[in-house]
Protein backbone atom coordinates (compact mmCIF):
# COMPACT_ATOMS: atom_id res chain seq x y z
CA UNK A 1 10.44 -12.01 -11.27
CA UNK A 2 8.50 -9.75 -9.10
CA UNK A 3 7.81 -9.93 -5.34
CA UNK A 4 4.47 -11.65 -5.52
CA UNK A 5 5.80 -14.15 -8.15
CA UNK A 6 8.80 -15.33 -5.56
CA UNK A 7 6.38 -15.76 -2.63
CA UNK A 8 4.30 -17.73 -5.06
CA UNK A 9 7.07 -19.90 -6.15
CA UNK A 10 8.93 -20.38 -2.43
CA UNK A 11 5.02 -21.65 -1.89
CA UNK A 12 4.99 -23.79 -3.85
CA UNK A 13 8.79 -25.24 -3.43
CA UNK A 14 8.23 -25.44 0.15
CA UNK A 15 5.28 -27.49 -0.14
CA UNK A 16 5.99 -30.32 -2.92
CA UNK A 17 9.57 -31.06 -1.65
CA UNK A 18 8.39 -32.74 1.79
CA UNK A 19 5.36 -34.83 -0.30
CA UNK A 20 7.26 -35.61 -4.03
CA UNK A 21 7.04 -39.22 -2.82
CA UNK A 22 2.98 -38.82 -2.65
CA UNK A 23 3.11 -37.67 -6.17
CA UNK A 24 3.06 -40.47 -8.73
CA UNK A 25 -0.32 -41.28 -6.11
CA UNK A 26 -1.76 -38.48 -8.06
CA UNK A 27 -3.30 -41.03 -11.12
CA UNK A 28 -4.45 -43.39 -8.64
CA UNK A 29 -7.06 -41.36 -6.36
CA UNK A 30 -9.51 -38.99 -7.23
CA UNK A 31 -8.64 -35.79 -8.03
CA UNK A 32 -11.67 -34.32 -5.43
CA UNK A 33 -10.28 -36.74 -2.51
CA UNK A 34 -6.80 -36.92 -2.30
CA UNK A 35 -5.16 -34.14 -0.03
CA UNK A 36 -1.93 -33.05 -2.17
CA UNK A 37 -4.48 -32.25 -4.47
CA UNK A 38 -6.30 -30.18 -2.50
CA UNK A 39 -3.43 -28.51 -0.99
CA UNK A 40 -2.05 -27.43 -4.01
CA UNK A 41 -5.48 -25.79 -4.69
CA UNK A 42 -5.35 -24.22 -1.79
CA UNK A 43 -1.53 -23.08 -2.57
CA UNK A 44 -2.51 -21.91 -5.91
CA UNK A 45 -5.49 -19.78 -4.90
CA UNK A 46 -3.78 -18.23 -1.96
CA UNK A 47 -0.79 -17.05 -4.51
CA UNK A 48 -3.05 -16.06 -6.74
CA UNK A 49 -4.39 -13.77 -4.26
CA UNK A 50 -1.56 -12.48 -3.43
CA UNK A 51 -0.51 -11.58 -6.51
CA UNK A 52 -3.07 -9.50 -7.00
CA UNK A 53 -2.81 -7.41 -3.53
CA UNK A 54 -0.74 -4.29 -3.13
CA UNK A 55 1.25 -4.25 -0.05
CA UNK A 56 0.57 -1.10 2.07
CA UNK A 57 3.22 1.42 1.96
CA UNK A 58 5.26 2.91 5.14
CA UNK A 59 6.94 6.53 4.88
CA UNK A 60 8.16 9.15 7.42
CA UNK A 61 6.58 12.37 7.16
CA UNK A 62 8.67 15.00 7.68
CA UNK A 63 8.63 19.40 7.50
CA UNK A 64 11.41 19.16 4.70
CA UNK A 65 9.37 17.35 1.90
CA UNK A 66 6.66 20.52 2.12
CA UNK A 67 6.45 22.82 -1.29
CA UNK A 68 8.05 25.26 0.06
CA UNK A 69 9.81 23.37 3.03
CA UNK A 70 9.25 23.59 6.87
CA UNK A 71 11.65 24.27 9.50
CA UNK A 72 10.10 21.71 12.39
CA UNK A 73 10.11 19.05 14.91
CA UNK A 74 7.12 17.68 13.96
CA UNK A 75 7.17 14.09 12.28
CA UNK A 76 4.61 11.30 11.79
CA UNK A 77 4.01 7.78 10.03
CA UNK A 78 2.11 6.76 7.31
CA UNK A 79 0.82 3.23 6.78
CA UNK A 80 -1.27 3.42 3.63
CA UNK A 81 -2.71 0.50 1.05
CA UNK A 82 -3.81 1.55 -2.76
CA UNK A 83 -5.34 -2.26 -4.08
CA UNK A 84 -5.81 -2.41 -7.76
CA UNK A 85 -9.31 -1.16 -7.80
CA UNK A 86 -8.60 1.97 -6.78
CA UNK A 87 -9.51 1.61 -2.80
CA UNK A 88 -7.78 3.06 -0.51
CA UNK A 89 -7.09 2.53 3.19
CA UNK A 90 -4.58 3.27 6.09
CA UNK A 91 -4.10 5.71 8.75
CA UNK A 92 -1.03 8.25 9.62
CA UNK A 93 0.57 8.43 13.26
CA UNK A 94 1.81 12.36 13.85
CA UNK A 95 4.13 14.11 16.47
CA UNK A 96 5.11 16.78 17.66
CA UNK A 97 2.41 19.20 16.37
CA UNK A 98 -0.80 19.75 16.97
CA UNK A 99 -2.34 18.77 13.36
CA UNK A 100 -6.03 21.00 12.34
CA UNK A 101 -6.32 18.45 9.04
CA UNK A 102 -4.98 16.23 6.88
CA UNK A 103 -5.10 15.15 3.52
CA UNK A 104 -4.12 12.95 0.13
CA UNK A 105 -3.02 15.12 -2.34
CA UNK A 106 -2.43 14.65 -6.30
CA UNK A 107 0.85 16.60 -7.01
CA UNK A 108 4.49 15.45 -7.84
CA UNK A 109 7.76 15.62 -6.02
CA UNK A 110 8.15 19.71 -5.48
CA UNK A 111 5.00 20.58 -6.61
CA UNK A 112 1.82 21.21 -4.74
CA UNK A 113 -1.59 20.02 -5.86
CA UNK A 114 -5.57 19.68 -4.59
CA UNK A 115 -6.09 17.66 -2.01
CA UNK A 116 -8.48 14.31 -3.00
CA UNK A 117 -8.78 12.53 0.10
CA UNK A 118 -9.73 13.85 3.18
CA UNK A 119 -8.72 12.15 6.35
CA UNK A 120 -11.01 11.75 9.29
CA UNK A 121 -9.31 12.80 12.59
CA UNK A 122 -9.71 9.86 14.99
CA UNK A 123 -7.37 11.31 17.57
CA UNK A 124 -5.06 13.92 18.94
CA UNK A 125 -2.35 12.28 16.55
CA UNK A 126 -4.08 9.78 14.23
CA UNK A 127 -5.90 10.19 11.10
CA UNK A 128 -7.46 7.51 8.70
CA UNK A 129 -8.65 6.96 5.68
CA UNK A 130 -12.50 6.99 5.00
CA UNK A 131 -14.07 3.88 4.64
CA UNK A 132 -15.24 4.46 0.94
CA UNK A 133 -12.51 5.88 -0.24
CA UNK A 134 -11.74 5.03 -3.67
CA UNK A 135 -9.16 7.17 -6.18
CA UNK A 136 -10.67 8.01 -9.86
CA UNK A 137 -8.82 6.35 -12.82
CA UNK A 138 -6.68 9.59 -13.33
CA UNK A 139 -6.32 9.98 -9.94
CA UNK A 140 -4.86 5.94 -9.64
CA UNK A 141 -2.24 7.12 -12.97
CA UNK A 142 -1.05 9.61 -10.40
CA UNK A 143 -0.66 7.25 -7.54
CA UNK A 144 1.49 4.81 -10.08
CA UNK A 145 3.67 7.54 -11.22
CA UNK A 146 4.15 8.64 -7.80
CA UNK A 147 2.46 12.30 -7.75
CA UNK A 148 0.45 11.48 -4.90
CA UNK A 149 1.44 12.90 -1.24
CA UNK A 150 0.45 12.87 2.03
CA UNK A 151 -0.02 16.49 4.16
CA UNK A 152 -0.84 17.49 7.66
CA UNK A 153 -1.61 20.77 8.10
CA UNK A 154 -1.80 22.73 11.61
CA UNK A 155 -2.46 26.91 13.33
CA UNK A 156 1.02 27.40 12.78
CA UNK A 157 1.10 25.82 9.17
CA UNK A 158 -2.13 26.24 7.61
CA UNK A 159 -0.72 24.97 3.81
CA UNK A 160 1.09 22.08 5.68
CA UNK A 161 3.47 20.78 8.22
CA UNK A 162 4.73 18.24 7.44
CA UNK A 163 4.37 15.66 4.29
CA UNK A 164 5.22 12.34 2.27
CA UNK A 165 5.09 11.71 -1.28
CA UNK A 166 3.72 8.22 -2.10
CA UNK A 167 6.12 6.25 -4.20
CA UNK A 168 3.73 4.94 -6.44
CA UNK A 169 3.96 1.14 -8.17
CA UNK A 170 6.65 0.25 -9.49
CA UNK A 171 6.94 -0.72 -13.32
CA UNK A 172 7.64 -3.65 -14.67
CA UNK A 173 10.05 -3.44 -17.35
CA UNK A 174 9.77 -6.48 -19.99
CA UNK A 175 13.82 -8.10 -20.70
């Protein structure tokens, strides 16, 4: 049972136990009037919806995950959301440099690859994500199997400071 599914259930568990009295009430109101009913709507919509959101993702960044790595003190935070259609949002905290750009990359674990999302400097030591960005199909494959990173560059480390790879989604496997 995945993550979404338990939330979804402990939902539901949490509210019927406190009204199973009301129940057998069910046959003897209107379905569009009585309030279990419409609570459980409410319930079912909101797990739905959950179910369907991606929870954003919170990693380190850090000189040794650079291709090749980086000797330095410089470290930083990144908060980032990929939903299901392909949008993407968040921002990345950095310290201890002073960071020139920053980027998404597609490339795996070791490797390096092109960047694909450019982040918009909104501080001394925060970037974010663009508004409208939004990863290609190919470019969401990557994401899943993980061969998407984040990189700050800077002066002293023009190919990149310090860096995260995204872990991707994780795949269900059937029993």
């Amino acid at each position: 049972m995945c993550v979404g599914e338990q939330k979804a259930l402990l939902v539901w568990r949490t509210m019927l136990v406190p009204i199973a009295p009301e129940v057998p009430q069910l046959t003897t109101q209107s379905s569009s009037t009585h309030p279990l009913r419409r609570l459980l709507t409410l319930a079912m919509l909101l797990a739905a919806t959950n179910l369907h959101a991606e929870s954003p993702i919170s990693i380190s960044l850090n000189g040794a995950a650079e291709v090749p790595p980086v000797t330095t003190a410089a470290s930083g935070m990144v908060n980032i959301g990929v939903l299901p259609n392909r949008t993407v949002s968040g921002s990345i905290d950095i310290a201890g440099m002073v960071p020139t750009m920053a980027h998404v990359h597609e490339g795996a674990v070791g490797k390096n690859g092109p960047p694909i999302i450019t982040l918009i400097k909104k501080s001394e030591k925060v970037f974010t994500v663009p508004a409208d960005a939004k990863l290609s199909e190919a470019q969401y494959t990557s994401y899943q199997a993980g061969d998407l990173y984040v990189n700050v560059h800077s002066a002293a480390h023009p190919n990149g400071e310090i860096r995260a790879q995204l872990p991707g989604k994780p795949i269900r496997i059937a029993n």
